[in-house]
Protein backbone atom coordinates (compact mmCIF):
# COMPACT_ATOMS: atom_id res chain seq x y z
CA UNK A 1 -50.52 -268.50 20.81
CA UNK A 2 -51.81 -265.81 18.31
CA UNK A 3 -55.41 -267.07 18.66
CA UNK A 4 -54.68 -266.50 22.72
CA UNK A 5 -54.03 -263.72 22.46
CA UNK A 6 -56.63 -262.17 19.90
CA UNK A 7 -59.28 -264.18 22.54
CA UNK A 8 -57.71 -262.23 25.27
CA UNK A 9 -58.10 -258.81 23.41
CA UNK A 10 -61.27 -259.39 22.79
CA UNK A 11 -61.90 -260.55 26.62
CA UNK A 12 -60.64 -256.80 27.85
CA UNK A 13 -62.58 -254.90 24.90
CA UNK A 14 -65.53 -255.21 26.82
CA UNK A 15 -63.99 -254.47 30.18
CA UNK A 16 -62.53 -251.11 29.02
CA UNK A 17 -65.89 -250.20 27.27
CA UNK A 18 -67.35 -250.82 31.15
CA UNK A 19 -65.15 -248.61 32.60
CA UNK A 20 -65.22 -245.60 30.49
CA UNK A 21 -69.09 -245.41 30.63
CA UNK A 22 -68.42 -246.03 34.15
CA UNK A 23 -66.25 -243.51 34.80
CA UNK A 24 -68.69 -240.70 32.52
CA UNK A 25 -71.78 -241.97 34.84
CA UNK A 26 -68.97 -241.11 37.93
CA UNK A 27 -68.37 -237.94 36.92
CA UNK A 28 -72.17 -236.75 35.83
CA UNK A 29 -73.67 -237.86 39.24
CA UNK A 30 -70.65 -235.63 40.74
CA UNK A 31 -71.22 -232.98 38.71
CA UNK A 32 -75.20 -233.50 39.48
CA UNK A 33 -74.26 -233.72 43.26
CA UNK A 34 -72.51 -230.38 43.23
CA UNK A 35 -74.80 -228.29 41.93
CA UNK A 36 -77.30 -229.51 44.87
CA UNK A 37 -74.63 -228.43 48.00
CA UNK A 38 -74.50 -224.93 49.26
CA UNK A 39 -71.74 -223.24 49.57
CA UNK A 40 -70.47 -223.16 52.87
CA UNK A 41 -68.52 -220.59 55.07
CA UNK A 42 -69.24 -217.84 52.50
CA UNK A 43 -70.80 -214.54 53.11
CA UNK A 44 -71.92 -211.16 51.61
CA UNK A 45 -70.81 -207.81 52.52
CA UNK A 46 -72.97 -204.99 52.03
CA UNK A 47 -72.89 -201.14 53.26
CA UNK A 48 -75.74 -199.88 54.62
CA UNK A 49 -77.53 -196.17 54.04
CA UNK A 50 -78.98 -193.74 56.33
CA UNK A 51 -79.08 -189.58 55.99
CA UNK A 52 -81.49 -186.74 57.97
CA UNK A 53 -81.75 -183.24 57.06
CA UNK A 54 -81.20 -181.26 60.39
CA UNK A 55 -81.30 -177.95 61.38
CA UNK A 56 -77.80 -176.03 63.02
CA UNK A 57 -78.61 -175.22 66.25
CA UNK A 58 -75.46 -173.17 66.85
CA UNK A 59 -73.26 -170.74 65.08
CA UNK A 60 -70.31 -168.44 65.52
CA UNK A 61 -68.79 -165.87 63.76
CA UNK A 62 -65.55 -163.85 64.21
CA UNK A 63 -64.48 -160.00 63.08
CA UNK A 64 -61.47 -158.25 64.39
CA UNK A 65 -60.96 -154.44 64.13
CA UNK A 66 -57.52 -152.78 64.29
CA UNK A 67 -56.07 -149.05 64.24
CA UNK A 68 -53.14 -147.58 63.39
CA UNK A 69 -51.14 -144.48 64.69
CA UNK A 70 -47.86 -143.31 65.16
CA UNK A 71 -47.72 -143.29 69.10
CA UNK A 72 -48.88 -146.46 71.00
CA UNK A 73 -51.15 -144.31 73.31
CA UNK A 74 -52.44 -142.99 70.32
CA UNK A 75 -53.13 -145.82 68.92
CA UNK A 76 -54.67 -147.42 72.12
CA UNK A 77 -56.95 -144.30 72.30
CA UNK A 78 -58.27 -145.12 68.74
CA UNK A 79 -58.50 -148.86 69.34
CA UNK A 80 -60.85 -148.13 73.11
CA UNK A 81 -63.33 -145.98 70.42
CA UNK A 82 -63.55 -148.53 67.90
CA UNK A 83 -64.09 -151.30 70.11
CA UNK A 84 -66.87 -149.23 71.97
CA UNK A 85 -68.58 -148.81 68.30
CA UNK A 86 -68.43 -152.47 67.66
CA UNK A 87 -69.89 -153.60 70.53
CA UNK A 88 -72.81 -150.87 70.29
CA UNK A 89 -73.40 -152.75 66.93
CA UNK A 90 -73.28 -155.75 68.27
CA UNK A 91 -75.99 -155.21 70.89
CA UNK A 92 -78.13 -152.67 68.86
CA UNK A 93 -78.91 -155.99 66.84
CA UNK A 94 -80.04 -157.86 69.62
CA UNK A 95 -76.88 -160.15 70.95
CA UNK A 96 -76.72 -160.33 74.55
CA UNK A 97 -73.42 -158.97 76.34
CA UNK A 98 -72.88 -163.25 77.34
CA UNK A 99 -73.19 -163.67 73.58
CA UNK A 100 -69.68 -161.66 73.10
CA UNK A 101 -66.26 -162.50 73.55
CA UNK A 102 -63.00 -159.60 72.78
CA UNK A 103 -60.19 -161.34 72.86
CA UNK A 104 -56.51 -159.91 74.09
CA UNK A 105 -55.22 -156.70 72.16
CA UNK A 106 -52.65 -157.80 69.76
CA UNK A 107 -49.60 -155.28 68.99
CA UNK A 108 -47.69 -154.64 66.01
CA UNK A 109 -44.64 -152.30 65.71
CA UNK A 110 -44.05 -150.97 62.08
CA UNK A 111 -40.37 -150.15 60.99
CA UNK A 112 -38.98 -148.16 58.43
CA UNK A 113 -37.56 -150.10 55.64
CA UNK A 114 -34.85 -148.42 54.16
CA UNK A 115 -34.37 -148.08 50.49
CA UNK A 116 -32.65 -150.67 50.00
CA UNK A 117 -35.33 -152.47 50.98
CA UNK A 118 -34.16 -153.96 54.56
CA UNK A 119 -35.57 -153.31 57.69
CA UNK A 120 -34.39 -150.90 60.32
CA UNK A 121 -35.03 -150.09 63.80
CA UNK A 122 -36.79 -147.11 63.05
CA UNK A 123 -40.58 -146.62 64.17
CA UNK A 124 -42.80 -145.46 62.18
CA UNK A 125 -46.11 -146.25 64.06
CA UNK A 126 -48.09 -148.85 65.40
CA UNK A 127 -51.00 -151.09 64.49
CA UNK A 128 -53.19 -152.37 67.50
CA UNK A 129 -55.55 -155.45 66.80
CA UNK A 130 -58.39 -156.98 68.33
CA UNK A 131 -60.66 -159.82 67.91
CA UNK A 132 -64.11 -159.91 68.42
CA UNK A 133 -66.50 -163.37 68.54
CA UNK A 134 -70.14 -164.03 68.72
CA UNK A 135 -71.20 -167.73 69.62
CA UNK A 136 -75.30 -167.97 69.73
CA UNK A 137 -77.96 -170.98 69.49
CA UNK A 138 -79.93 -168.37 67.56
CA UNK A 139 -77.89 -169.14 64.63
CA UNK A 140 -80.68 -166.98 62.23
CA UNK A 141 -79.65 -163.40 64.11
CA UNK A 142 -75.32 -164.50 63.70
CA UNK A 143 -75.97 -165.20 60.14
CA UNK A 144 -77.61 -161.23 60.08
CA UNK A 145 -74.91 -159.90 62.28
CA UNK A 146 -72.63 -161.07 59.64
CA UNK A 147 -74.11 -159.72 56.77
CA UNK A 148 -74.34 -156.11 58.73
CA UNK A 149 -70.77 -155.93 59.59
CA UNK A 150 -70.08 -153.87 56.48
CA UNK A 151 -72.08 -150.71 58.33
CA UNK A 152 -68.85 -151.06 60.81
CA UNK A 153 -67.17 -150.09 57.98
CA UNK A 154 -69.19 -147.20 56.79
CA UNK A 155 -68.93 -145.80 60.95
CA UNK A 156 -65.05 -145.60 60.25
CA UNK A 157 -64.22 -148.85 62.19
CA UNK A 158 -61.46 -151.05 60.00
CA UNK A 159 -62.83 -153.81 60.51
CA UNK A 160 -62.35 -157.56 58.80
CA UNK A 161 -65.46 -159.94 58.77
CA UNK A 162 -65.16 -163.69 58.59
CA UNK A 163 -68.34 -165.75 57.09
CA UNK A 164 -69.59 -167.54 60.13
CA UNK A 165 -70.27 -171.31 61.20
CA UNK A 166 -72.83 -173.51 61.45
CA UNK A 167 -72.92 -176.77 63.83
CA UNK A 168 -74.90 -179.16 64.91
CA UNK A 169 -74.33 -179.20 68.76
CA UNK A 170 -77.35 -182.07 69.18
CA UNK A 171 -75.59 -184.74 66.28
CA UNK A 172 -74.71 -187.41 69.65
CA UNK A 173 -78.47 -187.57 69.92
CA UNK A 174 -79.44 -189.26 66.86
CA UNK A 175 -76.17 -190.57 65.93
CA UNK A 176 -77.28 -194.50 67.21
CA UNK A 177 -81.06 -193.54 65.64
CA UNK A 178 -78.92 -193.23 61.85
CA UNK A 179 -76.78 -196.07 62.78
CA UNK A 180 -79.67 -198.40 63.17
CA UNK A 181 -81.73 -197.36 59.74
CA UNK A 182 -78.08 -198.08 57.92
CA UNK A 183 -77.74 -201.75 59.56
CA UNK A 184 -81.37 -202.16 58.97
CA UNK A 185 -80.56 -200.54 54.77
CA UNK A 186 -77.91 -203.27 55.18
CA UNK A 187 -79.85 -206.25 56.08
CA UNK A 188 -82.45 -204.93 53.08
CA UNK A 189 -79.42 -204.64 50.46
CA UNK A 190 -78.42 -208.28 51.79
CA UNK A 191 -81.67 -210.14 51.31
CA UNK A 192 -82.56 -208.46 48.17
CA UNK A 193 -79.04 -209.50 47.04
CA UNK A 194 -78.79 -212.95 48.26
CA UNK A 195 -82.27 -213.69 46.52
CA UNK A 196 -81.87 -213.04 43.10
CA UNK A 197 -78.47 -215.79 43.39
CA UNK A 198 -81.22 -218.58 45.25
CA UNK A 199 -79.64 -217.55 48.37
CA UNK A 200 -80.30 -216.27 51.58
CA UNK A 201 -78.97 -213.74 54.05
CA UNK A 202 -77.91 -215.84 57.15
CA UNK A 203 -76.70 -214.42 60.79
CA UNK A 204 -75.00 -211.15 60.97
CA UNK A 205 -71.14 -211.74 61.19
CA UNK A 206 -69.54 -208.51 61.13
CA UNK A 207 -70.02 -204.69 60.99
CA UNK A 208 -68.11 -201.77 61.13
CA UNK A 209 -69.16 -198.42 61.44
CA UNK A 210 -68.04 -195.66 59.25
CA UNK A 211 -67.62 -191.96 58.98
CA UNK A 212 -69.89 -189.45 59.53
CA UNK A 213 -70.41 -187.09 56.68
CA UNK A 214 -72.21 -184.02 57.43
CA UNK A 215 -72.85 -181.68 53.76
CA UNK A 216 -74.71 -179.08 52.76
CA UNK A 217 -78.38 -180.29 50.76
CA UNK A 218 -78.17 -181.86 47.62
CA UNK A 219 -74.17 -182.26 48.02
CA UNK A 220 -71.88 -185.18 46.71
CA UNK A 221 -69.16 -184.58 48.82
CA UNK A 222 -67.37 -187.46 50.57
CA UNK A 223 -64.23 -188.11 52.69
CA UNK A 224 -62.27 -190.70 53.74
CA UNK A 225 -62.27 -189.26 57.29
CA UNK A 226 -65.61 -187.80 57.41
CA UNK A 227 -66.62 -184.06 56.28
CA UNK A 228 -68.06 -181.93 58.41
CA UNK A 229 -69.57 -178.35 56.39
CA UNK A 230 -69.45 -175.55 58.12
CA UNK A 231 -71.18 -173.20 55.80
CA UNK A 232 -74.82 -173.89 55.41
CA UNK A 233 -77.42 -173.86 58.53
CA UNK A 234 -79.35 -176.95 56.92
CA UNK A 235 -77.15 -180.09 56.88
CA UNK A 236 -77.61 -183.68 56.18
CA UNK A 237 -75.91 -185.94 58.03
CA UNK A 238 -75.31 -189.16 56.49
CA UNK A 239 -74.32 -192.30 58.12
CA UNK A 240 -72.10 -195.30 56.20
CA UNK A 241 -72.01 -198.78 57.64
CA UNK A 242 -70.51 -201.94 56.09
CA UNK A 243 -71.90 -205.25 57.36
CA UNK A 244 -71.54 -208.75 56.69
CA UNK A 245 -74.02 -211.50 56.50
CA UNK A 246 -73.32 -215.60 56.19
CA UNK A 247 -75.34 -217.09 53.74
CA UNK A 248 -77.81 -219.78 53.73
């Protein structure tokens, strides 16, 4: 029975042996095998680039001028001669009368405060306010209307300058012009991608569009929800789109 059994062993030695190489041939072919299939449903997401310099083609700019007396009439009185000096500025430098809005007089009662530092329902005087705002397409003669309201000033007026805007009232017409170059920076970004991994960009399978961000030259600024400056008559407008491409 012993020598059975040795003849037996040495029967499946061989058999084993088979199977093991076997099984290392198995798995090298699959190995082999896999590096020759392309992946499948995968893709690549880029975001595509596109910015323009433009040019504001409108601008505003807002003042408002107040006076103070101790009667209302009085105070009226003074309010009719400052407004009449303001807009004789205003159209002395060119702005046309359409140009010009005055908004409603605003008034403001003063009260004594006693010593005690609360307020009673004494009258001291009154303080009569107006605003004053320029909107033009001629956004070079705003910008020097605003830098001359200091000789307001100087004629007596009190008067309180704010720095004007700058917009771009023509963005809607190359809006779809800077959306195309960024899906067409986003099929570059793809291909360039998808070639140096042996790849290649397939179909387009999704895009999405994002902000607009509208900056002053040269800036870095960026927001979630878009940024639109205000302060500077050249602009760029840049335009953000992510897209996604299958691959081949």
């Amino acid at each position: 029975m012993g020598d059975h059994v040795r003849e037996s062993s040495r029967g499946q030695a061989p058999l084993g042996l088979f199977l093991a190489v076997g099984l290392i041939v198995a798995s090298w072919i699959g190995a082999d095998a896999l590096r020759d299939v392309r992946p499948s449903g995968q893709a690549i997401v880029v975001k595509g680039y596109a910015e323009r310099t433009v040019t504001s083609d409108l601008a505003t700019w807002s003042g408002n001028f107040s006076y103070r007396a101790a009667s209302l009439a009085e105070a009226y009185q003074g309010l009719e001669r400052d407004r009449a000096k303001v807009q004789a500025f205003l159209a002395a430098r060119g702005l046309p009368q359409g140009a010009v809005i005055l908004q409603p007089v605003m008034t403001e009662t003063l009260q004594r405060v006693s010593e005690a530092g609360h307020m009673t329902n004494v009258v001291e005087g009154y303080v009569l306010r107006q605003q004053v705002r320029v909107e033009s397409a001629d956004v070079k003669l705003v910008e020097a209307v605003a830098r001359a309201a200091t000789d307001l000033i100087k004629d007596g007026v009190a008067f309180e300058s704010w720095q004007p805007e700058y917009f771009v009232a023509h963005l809607d017409a190359f809006k779809l012009e800077l959306l195309g170059e960024a899906t067409r920076n986003a099929r570059e970004r793809a291909e360039m991608l998808a070639g140096n991994s042996g790849s290649k960009a397939g179909k387009l399978q999704s895009a999405s569009q994002g902000v607009f961000q509208i900056t002053p030259a040269n800036s870095t600024m960026v927001d979630d929800y878009g940024t639109y400056d205000t302060s500077t008559i050249e602009k760029v407008v840049k335009a953000v789109v992510t897209v996604s491409y299958g691959i081949d």
